[in-house]
N, C-alpha and C. Protein backbone atom coordinates (compact mmCIF):
# COMPACT_ATOMS: atom_id res chain seq x y z
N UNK A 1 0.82 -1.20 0.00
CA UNK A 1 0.00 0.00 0.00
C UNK A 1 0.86 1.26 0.00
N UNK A 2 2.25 1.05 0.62
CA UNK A 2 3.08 2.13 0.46
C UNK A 2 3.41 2.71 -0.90
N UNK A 3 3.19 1.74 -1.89
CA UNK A 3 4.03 1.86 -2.90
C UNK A 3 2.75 2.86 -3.72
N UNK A 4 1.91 2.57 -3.57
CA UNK A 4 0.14 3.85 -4.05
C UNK A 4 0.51 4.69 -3.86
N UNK A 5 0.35 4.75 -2.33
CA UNK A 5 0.22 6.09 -1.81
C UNK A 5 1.59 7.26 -2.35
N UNK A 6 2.61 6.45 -2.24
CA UNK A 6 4.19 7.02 -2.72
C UNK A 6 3.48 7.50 -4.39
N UNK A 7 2.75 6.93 -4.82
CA UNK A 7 3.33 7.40 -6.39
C UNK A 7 2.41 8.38 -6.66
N UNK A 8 0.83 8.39 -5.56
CA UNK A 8 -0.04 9.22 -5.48
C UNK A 8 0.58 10.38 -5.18
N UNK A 9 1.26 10.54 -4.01
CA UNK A 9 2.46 11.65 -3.90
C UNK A 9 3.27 12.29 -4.65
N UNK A 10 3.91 11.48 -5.62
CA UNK A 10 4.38 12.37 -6.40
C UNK A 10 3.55 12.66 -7.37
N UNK A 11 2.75 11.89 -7.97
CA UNK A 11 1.92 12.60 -8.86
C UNK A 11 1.09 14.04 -8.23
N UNK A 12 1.08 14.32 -7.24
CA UNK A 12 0.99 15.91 -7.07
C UNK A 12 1.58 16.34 -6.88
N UNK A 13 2.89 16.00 -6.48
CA UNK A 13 4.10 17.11 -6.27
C UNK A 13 4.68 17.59 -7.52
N UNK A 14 4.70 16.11 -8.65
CA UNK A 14 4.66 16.57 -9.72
C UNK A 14 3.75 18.18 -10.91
N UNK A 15 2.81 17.67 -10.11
CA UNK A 15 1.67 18.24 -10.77
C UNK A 15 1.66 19.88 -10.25
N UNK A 16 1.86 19.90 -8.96
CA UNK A 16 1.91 21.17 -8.52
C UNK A 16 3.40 21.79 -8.73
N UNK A 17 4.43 21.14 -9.48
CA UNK A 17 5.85 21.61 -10.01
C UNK A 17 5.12 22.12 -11.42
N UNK A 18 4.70 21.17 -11.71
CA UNK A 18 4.54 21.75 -13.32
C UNK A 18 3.20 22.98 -13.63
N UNK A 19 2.55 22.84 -12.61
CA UNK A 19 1.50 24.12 -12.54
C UNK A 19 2.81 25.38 -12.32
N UNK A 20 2.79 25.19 -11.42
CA UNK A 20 3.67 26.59 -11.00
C UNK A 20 4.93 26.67 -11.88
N UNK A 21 5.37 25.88 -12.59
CA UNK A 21 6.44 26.89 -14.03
C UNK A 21 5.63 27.59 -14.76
N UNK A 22 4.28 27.03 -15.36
CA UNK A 22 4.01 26.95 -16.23
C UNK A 22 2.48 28.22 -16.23
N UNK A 23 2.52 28.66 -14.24
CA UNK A 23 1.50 29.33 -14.15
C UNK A 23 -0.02 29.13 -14.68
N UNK A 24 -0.16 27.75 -14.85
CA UNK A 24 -1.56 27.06 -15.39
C UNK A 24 -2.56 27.66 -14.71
N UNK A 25 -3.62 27.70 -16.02
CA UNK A 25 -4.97 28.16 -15.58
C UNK A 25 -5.99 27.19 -15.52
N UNK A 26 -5.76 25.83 -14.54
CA UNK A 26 -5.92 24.74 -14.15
C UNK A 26 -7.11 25.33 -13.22
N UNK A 27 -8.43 24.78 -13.31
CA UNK A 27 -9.24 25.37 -12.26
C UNK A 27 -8.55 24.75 -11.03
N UNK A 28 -8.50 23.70 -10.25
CA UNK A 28 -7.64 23.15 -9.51
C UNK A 28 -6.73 24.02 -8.37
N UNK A 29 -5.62 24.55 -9.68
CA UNK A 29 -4.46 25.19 -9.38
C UNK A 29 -5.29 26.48 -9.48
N UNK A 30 -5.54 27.09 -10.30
CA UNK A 30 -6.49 28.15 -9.88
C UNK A 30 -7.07 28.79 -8.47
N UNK A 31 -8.00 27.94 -7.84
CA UNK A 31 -8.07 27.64 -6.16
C UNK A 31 -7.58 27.99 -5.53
N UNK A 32 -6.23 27.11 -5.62
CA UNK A 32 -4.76 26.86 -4.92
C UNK A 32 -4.20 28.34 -4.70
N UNK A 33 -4.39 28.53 -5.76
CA UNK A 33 -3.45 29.98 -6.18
C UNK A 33 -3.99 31.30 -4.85
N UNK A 34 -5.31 30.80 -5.46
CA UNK A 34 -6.44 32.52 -4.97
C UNK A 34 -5.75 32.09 -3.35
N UNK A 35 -6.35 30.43 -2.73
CA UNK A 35 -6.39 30.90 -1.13
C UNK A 35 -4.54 31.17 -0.86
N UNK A 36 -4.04 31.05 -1.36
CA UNK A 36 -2.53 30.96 -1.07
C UNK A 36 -2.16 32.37 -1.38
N UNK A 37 -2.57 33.16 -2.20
CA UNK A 37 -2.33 34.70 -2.04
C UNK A 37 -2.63 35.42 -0.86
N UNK A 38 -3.88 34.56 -0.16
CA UNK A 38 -4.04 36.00 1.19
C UNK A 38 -2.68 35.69 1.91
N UNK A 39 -1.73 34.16 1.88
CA UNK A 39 -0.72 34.79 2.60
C UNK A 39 0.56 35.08 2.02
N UNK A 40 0.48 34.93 0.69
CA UNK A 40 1.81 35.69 0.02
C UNK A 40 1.74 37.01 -0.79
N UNK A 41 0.45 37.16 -1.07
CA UNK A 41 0.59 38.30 -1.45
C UNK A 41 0.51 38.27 -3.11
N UNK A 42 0.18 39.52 -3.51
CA UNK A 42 0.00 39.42 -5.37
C UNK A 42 1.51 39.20 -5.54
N UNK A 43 1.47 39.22 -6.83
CA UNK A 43 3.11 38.91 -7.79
C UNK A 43 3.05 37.42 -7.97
N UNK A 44 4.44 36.75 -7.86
CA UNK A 44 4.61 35.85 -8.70
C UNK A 44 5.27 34.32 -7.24
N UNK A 45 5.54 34.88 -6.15
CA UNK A 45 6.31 34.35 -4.97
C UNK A 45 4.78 32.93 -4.89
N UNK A 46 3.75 32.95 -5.10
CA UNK A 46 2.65 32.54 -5.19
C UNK A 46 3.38 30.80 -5.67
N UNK A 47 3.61 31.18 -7.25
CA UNK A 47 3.93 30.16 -7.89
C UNK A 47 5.10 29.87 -7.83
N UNK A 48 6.29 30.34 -7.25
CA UNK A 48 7.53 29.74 -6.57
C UNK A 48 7.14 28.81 -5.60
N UNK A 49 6.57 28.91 -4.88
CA UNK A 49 6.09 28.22 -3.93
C UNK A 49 5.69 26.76 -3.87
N UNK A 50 4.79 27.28 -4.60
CA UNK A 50 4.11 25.66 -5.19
C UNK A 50 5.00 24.86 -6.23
N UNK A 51 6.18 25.27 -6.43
CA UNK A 51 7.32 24.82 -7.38
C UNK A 51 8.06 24.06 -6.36
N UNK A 52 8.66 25.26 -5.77
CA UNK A 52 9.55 24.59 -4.16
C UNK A 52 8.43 23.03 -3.67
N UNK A 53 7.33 23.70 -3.18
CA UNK A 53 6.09 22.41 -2.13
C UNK A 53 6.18 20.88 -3.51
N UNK A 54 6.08 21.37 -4.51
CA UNK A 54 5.98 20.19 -5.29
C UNK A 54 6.81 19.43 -5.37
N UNK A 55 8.58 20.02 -5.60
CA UNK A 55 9.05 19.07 -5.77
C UNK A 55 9.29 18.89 -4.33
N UNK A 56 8.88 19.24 -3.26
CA UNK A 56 9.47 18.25 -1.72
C UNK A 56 8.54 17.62 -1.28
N UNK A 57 7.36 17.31 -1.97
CA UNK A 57 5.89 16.37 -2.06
C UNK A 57 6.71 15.08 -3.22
N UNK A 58 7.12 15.39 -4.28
CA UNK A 58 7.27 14.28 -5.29
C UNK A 58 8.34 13.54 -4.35
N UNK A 59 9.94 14.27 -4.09
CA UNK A 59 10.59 13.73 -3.47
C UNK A 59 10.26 12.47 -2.14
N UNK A 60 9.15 13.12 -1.59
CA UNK A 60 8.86 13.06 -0.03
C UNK A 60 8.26 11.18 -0.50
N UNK A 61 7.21 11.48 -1.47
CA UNK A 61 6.37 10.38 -2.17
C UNK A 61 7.29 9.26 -2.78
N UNK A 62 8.27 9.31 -3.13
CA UNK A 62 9.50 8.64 -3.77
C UNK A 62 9.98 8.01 -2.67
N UNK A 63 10.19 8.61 -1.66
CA UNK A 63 10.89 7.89 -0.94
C UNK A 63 9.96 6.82 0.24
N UNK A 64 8.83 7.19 -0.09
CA UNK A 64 7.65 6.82 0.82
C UNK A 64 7.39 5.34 -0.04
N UNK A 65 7.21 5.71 -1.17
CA UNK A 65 6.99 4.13 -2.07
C UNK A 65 8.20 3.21 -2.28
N UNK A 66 9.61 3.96 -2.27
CA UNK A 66 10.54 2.82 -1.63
C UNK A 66 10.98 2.26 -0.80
N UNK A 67 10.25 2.71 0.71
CA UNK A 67 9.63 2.38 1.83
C UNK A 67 10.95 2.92 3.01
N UNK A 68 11.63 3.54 1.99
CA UNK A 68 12.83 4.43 2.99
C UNK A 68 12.15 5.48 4.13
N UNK A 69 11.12 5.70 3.93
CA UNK A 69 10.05 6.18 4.88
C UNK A 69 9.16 6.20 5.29
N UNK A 70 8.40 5.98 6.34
CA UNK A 70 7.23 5.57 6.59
C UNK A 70 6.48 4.30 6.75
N UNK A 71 7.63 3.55 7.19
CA UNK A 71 7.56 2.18 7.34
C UNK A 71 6.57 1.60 8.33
């Protein structure tokens, strides 16, 4: 069951890396975006963010499905 949940993991860390290069107008990421501005603020630090959170979600999920964590 580790090995799901791990790949479920990165498939959003993925997903929220590639929203935030790419600044997608993903309703989804959209959402994401609006409630995450009341605490960063307008500009662009928004979608850095979710770049940084994604890939330490994909990572986090990788290592969770090779059972190096969360055993």
């Amino acid at each position: 069951m580790n090995v799901v949940w791990g790949i479920v993991m990165t498939l959003i860390g993925i997903f929220f890396s590639i929203s935030g290069i790419l600044k997608s107008e993903f309703i989804i990421y959209k959402i994401l975006v609006s409630r995450s501005r009341l605490l960063w603020g307008e500009g662009n630090t928004v979608h850095y963010f979710y770049v940084v959170i994604g890939i330490l979600i994909a990572v986090v999920g990788i290592l969770y499905s090779f059972g190096i964590i969360g055993k």
